[in-house]
N, C-alpha and C. Protein backbone atom coordinates (compact mmCIF):
# COMPACT_ATOMS: atom_id res chain seq x y z
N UNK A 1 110.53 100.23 92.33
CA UNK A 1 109.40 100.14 91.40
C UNK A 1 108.37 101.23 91.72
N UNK A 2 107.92 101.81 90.81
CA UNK A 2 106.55 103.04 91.13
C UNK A 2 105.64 102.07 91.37
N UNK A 3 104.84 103.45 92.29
CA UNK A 3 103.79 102.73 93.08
C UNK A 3 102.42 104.22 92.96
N UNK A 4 101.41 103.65 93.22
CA UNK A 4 100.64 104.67 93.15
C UNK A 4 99.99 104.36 94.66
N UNK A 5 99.97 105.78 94.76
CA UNK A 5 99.92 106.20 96.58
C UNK A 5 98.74 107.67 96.82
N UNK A 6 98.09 106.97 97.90
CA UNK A 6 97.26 108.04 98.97
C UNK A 6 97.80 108.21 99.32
N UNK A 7 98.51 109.87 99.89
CA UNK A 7 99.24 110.14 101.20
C UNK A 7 98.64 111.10 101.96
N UNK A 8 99.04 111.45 103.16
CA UNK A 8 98.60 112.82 103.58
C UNK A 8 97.36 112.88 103.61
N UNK A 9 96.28 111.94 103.25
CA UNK A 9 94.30 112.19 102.95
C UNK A 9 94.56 112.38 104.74
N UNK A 10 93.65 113.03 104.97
CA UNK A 10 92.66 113.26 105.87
C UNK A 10 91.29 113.10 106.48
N UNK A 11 90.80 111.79 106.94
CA UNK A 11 89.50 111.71 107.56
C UNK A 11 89.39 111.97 108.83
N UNK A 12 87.72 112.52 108.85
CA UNK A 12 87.11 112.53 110.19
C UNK A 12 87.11 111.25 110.80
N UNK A 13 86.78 111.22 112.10
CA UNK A 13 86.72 109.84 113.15
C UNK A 13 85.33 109.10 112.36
N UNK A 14 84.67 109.91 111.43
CA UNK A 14 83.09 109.17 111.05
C UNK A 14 83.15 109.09 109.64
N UNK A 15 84.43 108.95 109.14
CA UNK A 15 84.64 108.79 107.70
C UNK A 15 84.29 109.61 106.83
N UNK A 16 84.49 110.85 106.97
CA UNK A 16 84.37 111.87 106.09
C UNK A 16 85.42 112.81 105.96
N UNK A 17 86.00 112.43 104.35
CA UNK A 17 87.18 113.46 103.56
C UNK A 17 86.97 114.58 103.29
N UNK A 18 85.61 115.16 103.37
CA UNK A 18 85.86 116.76 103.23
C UNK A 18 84.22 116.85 103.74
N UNK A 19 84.18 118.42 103.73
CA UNK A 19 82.99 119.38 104.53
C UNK A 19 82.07 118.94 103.24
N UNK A 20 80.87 119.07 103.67
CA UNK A 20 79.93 119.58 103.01
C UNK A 20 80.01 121.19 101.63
N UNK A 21 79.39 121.23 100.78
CA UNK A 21 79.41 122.56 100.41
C UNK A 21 80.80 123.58 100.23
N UNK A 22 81.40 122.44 99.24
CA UNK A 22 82.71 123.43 98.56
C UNK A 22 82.30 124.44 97.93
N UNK A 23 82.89 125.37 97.89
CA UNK A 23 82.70 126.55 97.62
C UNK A 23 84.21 127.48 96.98
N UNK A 24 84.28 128.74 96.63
CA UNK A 24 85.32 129.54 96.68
C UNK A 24 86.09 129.77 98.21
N UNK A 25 84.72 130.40 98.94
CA UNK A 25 85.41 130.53 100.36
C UNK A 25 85.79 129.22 100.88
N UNK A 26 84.90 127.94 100.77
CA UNK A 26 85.44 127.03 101.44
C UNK A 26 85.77 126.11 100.06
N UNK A 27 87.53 125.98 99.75
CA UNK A 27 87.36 124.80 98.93
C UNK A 27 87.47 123.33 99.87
N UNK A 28 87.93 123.41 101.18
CA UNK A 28 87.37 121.85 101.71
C UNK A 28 86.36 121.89 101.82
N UNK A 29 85.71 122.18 101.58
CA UNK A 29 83.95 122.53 102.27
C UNK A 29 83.91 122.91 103.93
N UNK A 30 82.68 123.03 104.26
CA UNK A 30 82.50 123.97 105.65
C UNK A 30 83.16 123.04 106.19
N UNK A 31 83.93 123.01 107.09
CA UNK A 31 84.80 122.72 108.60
C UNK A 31 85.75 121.46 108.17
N UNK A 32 85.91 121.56 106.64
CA UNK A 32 87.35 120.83 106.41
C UNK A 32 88.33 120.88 106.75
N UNK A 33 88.77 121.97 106.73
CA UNK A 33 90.16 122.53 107.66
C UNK A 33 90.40 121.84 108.79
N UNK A 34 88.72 121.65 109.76
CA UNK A 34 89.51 120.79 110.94
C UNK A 34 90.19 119.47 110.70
N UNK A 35 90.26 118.60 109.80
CA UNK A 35 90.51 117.47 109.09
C UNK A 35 92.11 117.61 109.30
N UNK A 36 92.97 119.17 108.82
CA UNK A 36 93.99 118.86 108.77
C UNK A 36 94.87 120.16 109.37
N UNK A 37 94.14 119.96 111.10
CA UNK A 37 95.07 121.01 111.95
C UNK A 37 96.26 120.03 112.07
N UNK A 38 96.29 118.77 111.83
CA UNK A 38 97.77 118.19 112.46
C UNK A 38 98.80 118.46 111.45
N UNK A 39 98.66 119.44 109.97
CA UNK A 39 99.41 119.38 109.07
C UNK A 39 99.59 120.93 109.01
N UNK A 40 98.81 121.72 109.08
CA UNK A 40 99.06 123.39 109.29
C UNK A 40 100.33 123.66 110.12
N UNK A 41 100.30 123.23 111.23
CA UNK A 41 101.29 123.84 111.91
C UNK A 41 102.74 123.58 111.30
N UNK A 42 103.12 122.62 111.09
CA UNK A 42 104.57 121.49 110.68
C UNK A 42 105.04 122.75 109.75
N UNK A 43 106.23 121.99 109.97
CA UNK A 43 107.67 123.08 109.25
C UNK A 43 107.54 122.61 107.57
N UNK A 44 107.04 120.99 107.58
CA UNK A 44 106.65 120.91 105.85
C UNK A 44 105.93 121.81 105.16
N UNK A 45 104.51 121.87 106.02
CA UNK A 45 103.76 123.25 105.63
C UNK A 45 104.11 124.09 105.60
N UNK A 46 104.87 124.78 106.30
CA UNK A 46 105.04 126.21 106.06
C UNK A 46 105.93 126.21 105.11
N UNK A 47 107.03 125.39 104.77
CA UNK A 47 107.97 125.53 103.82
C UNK A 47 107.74 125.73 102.27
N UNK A 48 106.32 124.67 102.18
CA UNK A 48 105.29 124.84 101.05
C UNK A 48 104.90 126.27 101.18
N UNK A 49 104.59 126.77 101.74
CA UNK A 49 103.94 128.34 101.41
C UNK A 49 104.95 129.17 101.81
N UNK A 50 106.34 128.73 101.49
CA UNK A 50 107.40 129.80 101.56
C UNK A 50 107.67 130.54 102.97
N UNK A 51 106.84 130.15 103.85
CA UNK A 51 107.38 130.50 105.59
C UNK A 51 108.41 129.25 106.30
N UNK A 52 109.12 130.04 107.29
CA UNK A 52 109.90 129.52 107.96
C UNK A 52 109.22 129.25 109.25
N UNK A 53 110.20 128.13 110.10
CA UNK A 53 109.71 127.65 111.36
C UNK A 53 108.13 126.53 111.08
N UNK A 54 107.42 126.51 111.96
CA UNK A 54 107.29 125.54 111.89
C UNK A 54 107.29 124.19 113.12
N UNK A 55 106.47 123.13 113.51
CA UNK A 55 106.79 122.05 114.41
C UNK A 55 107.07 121.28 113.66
N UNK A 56 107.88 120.08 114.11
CA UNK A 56 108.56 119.06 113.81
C UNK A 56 107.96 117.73 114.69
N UNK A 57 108.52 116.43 114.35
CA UNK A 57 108.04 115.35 114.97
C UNK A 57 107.37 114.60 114.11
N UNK A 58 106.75 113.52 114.86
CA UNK A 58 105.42 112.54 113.65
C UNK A 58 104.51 112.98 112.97
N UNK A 59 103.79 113.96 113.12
CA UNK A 59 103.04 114.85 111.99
C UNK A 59 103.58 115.93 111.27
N UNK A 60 104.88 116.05 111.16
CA UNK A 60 105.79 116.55 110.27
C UNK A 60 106.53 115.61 109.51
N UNK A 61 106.74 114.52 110.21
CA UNK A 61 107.44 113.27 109.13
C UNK A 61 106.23 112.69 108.03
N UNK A 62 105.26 112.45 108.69
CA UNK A 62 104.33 112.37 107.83
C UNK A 62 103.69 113.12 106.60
N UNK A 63 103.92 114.21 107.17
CA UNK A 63 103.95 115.75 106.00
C UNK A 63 104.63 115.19 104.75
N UNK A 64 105.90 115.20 105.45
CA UNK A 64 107.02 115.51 104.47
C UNK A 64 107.46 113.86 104.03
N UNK A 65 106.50 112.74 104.00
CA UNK A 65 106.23 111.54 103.33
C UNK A 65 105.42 111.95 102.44
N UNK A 66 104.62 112.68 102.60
CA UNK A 66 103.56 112.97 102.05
C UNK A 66 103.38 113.45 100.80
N UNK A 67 104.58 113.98 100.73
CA UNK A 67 105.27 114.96 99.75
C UNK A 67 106.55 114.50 99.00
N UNK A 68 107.05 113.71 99.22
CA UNK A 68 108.04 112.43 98.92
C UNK A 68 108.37 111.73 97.38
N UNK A 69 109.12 111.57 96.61
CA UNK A 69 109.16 110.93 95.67
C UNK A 69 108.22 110.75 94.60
N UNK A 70 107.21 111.53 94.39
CA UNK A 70 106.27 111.85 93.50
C UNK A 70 106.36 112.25 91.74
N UNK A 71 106.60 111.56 91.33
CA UNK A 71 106.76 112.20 89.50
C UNK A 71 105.76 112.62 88.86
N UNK A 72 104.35 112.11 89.50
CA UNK A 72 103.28 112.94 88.71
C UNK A 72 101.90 112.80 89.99
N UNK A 73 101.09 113.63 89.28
CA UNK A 73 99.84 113.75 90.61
C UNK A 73 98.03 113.44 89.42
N UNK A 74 97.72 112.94 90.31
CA UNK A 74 96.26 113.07 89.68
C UNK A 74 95.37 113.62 91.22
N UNK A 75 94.46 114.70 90.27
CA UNK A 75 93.16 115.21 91.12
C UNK A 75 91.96 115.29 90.50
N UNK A 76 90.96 115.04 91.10
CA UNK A 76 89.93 115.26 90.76
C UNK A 76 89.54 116.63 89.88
N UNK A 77 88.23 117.10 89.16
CA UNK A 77 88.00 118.14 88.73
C UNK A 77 87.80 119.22 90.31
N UNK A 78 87.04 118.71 90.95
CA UNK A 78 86.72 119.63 92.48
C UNK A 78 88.13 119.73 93.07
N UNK A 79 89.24 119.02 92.90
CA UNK A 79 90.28 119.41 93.99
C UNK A 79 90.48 120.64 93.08
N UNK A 80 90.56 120.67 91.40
CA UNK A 80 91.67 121.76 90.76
C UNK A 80 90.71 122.91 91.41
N UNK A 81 89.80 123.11 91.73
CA UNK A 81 88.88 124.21 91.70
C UNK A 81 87.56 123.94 91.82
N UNK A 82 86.70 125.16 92.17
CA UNK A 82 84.70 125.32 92.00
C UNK A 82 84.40 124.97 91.01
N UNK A 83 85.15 125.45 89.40
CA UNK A 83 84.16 125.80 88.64
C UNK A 83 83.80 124.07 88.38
N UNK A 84 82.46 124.49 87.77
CA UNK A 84 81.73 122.60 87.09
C UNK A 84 81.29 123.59 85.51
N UNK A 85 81.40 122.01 85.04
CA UNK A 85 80.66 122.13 83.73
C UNK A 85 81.54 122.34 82.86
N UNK A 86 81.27 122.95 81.66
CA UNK A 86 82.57 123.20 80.51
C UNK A 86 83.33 124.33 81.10
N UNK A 87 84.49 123.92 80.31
CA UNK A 87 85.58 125.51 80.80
C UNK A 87 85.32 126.43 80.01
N UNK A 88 84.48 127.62 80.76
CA UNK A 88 83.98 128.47 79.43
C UNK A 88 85.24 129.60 79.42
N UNK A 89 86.07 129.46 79.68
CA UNK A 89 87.43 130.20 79.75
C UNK A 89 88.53 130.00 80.20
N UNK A 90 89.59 130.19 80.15
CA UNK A 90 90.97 129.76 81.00
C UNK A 90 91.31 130.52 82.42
N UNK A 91 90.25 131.06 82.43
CA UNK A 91 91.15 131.95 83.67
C UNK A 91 90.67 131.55 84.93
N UNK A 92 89.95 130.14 85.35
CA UNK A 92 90.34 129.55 86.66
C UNK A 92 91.46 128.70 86.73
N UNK A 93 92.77 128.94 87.38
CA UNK A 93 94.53 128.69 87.25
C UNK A 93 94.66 127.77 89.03
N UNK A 94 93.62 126.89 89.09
CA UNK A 94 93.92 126.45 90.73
C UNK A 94 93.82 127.40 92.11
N UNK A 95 93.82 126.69 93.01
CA UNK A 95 93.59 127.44 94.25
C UNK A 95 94.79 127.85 94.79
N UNK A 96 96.11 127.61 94.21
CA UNK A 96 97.61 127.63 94.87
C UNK A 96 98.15 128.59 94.38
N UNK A 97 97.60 129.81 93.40
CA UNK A 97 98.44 130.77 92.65
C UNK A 97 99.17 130.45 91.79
N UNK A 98 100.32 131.04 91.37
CA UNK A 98 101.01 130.87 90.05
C UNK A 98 102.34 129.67 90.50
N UNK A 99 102.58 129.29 91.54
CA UNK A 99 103.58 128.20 91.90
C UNK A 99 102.73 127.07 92.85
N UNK A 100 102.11 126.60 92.24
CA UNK A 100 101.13 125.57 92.74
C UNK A 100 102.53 124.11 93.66
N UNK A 101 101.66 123.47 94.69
CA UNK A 101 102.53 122.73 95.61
C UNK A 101 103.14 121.04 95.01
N UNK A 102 102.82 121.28 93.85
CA UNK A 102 102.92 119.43 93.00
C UNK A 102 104.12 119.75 92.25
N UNK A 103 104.54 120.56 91.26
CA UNK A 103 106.06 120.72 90.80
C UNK A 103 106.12 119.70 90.17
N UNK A 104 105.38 119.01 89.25
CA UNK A 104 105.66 117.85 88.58
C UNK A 104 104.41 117.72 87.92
N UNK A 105 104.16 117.42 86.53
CA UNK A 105 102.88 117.33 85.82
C UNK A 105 101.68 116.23 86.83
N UNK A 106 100.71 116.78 86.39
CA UNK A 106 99.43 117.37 87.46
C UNK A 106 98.24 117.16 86.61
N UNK A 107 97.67 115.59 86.31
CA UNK A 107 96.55 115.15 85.66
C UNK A 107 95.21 115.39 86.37
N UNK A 108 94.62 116.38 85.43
CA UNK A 108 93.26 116.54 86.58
C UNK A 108 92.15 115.85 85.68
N UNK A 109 91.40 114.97 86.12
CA UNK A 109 90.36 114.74 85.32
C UNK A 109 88.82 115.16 85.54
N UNK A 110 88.25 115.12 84.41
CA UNK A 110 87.42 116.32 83.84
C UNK A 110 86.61 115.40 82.88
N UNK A 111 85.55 116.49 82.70
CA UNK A 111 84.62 115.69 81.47
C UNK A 111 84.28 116.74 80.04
N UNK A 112 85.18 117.20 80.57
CA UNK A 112 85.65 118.35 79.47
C UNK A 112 86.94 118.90 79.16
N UNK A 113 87.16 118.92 77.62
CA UNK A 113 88.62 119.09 77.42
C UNK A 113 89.27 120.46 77.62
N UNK A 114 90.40 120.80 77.94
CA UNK A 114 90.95 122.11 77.97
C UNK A 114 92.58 122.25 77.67
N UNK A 115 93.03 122.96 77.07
CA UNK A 115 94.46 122.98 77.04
C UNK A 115 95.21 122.55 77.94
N UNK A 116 96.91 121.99 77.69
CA UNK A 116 97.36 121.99 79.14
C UNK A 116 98.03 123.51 79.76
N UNK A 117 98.14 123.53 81.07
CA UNK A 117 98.30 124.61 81.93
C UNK A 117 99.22 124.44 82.36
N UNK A 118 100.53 125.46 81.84
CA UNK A 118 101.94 125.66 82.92
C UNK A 118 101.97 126.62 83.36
N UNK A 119 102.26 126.42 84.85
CA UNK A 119 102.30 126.95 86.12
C UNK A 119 104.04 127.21 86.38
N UNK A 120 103.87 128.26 87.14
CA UNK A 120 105.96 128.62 87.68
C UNK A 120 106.15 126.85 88.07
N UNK A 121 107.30 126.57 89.26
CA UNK A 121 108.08 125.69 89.68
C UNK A 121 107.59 124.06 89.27
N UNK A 122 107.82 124.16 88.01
CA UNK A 122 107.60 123.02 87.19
C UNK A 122 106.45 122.17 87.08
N UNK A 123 105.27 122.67 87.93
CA UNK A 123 103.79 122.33 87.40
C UNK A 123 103.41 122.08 86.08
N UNK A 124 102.75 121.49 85.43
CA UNK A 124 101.90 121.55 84.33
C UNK A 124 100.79 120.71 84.63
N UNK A 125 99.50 121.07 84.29
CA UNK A 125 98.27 120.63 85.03
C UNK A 125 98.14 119.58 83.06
N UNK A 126 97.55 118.93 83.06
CA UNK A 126 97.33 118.33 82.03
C UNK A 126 95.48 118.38 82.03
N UNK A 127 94.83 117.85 81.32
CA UNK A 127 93.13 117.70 81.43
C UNK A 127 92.52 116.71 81.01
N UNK A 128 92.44 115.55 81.79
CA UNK A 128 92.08 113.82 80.88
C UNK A 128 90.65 113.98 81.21
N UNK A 129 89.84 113.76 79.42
CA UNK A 129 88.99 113.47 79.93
C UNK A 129 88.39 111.67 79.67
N UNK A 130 89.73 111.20 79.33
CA UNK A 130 89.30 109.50 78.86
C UNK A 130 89.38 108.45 80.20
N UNK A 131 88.97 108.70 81.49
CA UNK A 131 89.03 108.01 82.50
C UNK A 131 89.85 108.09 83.27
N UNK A 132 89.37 107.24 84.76
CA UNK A 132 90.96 107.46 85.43
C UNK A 132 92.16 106.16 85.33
N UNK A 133 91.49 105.40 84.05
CA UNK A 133 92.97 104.44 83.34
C UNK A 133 93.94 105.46 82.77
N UNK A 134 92.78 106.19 81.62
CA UNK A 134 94.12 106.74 80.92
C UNK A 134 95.15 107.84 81.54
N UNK A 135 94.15 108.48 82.45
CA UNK A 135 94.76 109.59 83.57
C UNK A 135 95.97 108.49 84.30
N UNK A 136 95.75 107.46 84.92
CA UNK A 136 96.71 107.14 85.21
C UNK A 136 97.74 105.99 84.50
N UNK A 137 97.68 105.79 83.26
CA UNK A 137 98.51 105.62 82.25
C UNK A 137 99.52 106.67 81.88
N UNK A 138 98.92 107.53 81.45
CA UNK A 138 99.71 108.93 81.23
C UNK A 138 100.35 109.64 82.55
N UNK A 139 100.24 109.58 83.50
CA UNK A 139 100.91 109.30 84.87
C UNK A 139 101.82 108.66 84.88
N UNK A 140 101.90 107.72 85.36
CA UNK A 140 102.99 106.74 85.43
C UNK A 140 104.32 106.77 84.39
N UNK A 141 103.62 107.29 83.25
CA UNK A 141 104.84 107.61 82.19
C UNK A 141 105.43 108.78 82.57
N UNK A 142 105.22 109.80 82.93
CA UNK A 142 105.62 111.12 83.28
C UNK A 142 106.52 110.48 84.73
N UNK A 143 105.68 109.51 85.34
CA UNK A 143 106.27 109.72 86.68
C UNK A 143 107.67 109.21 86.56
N UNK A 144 107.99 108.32 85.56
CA UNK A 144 108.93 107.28 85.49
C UNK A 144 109.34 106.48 86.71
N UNK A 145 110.71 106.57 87.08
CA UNK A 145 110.89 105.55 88.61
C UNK A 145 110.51 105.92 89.67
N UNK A 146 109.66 107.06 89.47
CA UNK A 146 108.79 107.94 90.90
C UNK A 146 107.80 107.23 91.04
N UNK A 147 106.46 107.49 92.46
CA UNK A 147 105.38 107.11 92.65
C UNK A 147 104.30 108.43 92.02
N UNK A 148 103.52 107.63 91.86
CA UNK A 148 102.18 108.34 91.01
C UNK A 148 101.31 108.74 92.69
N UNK A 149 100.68 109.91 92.96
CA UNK A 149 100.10 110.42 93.94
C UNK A 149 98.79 110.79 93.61
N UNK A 150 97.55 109.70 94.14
CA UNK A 150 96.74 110.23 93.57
C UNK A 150 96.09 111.22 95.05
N UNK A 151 95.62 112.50 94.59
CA UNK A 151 95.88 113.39 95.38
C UNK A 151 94.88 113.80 95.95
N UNK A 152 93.51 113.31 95.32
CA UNK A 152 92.08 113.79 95.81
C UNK A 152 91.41 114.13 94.63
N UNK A 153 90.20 114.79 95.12
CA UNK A 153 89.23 114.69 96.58
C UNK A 153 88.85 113.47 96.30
N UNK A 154 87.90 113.56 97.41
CA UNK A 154 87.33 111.91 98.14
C UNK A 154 86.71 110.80 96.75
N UNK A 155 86.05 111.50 96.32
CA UNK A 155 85.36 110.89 94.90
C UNK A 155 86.48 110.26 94.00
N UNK A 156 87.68 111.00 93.52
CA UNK A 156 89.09 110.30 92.94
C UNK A 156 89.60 109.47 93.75
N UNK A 157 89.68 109.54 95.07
CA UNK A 157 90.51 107.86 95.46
C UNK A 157 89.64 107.22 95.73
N UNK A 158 88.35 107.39 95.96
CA UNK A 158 87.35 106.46 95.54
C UNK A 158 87.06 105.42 94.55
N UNK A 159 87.48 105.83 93.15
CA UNK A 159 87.56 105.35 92.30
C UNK A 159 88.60 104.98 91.64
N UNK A 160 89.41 105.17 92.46
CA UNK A 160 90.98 104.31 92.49
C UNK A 160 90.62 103.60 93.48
N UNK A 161 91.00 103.33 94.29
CA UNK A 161 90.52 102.59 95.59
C UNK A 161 89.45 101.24 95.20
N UNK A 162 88.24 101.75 94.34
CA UNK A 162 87.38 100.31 93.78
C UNK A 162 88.03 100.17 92.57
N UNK A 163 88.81 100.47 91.85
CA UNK A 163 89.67 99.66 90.39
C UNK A 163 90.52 99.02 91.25
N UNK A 164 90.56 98.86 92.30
CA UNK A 164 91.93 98.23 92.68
C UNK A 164 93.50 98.98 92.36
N UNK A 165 93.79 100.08 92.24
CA UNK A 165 94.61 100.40 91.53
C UNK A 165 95.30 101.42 92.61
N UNK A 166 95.19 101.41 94.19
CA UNK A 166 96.07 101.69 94.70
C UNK A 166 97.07 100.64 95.67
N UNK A 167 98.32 101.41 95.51
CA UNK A 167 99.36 99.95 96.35
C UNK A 167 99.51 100.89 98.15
N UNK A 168 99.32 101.95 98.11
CA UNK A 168 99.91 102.13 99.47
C UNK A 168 98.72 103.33 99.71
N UNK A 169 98.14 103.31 100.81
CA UNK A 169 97.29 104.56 101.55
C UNK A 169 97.37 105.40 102.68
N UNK A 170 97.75 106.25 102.85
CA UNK A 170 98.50 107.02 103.95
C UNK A 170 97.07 107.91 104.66
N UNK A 171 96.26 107.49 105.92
CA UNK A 171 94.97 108.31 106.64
C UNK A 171 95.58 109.33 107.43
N UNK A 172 95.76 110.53 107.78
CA UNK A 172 95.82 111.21 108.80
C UNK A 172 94.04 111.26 109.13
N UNK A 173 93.90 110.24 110.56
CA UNK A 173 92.58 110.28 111.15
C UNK A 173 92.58 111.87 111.95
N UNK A 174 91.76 112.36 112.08
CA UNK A 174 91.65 113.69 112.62
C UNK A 174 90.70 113.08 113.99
N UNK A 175 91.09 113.47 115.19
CA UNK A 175 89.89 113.39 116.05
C UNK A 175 88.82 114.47 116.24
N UNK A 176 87.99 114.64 114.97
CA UNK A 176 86.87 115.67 114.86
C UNK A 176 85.71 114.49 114.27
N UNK A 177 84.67 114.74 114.31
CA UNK A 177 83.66 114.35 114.12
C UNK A 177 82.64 115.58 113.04
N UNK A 178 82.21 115.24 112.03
CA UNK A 178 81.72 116.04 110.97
C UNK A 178 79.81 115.90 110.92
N UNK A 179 80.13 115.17 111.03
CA UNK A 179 78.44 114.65 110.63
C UNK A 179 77.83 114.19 109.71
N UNK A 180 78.18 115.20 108.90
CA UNK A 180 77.96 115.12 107.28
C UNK A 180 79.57 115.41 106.63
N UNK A 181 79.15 114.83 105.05
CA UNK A 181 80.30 115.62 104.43
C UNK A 181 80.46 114.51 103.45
N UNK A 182 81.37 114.05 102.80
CA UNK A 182 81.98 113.25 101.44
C UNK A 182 82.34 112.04 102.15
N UNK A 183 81.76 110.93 102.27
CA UNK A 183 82.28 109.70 103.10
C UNK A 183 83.10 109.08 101.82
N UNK A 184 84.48 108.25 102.94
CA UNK A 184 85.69 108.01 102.07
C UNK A 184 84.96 106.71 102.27
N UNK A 185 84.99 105.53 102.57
CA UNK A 185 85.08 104.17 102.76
C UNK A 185 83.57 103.51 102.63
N UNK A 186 82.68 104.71 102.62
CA UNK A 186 81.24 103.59 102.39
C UNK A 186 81.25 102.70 101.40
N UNK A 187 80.87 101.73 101.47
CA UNK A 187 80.60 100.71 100.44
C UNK A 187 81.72 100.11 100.12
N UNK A 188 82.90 100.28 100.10
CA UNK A 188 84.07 99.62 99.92
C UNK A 188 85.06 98.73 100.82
N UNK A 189 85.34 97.79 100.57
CA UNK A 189 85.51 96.39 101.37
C UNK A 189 87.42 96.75 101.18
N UNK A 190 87.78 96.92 102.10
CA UNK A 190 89.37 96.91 102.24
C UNK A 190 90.31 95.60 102.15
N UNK A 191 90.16 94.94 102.78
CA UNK A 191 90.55 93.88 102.63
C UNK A 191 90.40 93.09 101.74
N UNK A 192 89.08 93.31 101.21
CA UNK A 192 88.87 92.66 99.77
C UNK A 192 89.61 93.07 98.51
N UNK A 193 90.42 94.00 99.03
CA UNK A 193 91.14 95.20 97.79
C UNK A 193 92.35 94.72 98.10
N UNK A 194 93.06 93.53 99.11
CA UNK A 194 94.15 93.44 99.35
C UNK A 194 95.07 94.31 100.40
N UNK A 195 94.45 95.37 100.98
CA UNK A 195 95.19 96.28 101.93
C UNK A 195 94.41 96.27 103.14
N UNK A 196 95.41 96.21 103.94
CA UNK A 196 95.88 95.75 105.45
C UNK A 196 96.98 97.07 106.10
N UNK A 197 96.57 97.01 107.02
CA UNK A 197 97.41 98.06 107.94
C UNK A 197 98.98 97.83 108.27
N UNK A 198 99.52 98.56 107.58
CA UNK A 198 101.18 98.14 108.01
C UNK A 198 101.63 98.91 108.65
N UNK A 199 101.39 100.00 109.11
CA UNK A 199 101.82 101.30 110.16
C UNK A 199 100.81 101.93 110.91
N UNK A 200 101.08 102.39 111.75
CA UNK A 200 100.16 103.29 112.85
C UNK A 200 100.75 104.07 113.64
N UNK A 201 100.73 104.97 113.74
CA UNK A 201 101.35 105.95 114.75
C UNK A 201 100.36 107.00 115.14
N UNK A 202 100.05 107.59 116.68
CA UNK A 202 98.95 108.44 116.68
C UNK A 202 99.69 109.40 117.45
N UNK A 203 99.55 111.00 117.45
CA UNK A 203 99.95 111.83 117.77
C UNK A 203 98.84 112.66 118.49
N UNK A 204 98.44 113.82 119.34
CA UNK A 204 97.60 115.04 119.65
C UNK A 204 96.66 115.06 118.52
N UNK A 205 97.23 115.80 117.29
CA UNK A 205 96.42 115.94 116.43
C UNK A 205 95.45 115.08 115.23
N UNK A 206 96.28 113.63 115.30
CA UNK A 206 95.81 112.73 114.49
C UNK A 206 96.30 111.37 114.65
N UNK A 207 95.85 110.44 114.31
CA UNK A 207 96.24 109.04 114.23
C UNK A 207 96.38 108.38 112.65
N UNK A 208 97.76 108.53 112.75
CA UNK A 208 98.17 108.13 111.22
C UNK A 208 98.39 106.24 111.28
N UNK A 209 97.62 106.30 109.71
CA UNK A 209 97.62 104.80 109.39
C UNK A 209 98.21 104.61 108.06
N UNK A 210 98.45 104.16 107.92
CA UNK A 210 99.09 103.45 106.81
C UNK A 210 99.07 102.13 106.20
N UNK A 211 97.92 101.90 105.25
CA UNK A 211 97.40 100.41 104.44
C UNK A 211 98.02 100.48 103.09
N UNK A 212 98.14 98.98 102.93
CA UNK A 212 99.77 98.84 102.01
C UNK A 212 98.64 97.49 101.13
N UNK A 213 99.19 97.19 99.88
CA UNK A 213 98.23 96.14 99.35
C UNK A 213 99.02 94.79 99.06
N UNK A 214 98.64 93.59 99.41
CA UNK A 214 99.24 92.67 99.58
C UNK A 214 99.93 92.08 98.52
């Protein structure tokens, strides 16, 4: 049965999914990156950006869960990119170049409409701007017997996360401390959402959890 899934997110030890101050230079925002040194190195990663080699082990299995059985993706407007406001043109195309890492239609929602966008290795970015029901209505159909991935940033599984509308959540905890930045879990009651911890495994670089909904 499809399922709609967090995987691969990344928090700080103080509950924060991304840096402060996204930008071009920084699209995690300032010192996001540290969030996800346990995923840079792995042979999943590099395979995504077309390099070889690579480490292997529990933060490579996790990678490459991460990346797993997916038929369609939803992201936020900030994951596709900087720009805000209306699309006063087509020519911001994502941060991944012309073979973006999803390979499977790619609902970004927005509060503004725009054509859909095909990308090389079977991408197509779609542009909902009727909520994240219909974003993930129109998901789930694309995905068919696949899982729906909702993919970020912090503000989108946020608001999946309070509809109730995720079944499985995958944390790579980072042991960094941020200070500031996009807090994932304020205000939201976990258990009250039905999810409970069904996995844990902690490695050097991170302590992976895994909350599943009852």
């Amino acid at each position: 049965m499809s399922k709609v899934r967090v995987a691969g997110f990344s928090v700080s030890l103080d509950g924060f999914g991304a840096g402060i101050e996204q930008s071009l230079d920084n699209p995690l925002g300032k010192r996001g990156p540290e969030l996800f040194q346990w995923f840079f190195p792995t042979k999943t990663f590099r395979a995504m950006r077309g390099q070889e080699g690579g480490s292997t082990g529990v933060d490579d299995e996790f990678g490459r869960r991460a990346m797993e059985n997916f038929g369609a993706f939803i992201l936020g407007r900030n994951m596709f990119g900087p720009v805000r406001g209306p699309w006063l043109d087509d020519s911001w195309r994502g941060w991944w170049g012309p073979n973006p890492p999803y390979h499977a239609p790619t609902f970004v929602l927005t509060h503004f409409d725009r054509e859909p966008l095909v990308m090389e290795g079977g991408t197509t970015f779609y542009f909902i701007s009727g909520g994240i029901e219909e974003a993930l209505k129109l998901a789930k159909q694309a995905a068919g017997d696949k899982d729906v991935k909702i993919g970020g940033g912090v503000s989108t599984v946020r608001q999946y996360l309070e509809a109730g509308l995720i079944d499985s959540l995958h944390l790579a905890v980072a042991p960094v401390v941020l200070g500031q930045g996009e807090p994932l879990f304020t205000g939201i009651d976990l258990p009250a959402l039905g999810l409970t911890v069904s996995e844990h495994q902690a490695t050097e670089r991170a302590t992976h959890v895994v909350l599943t909904r009852n």
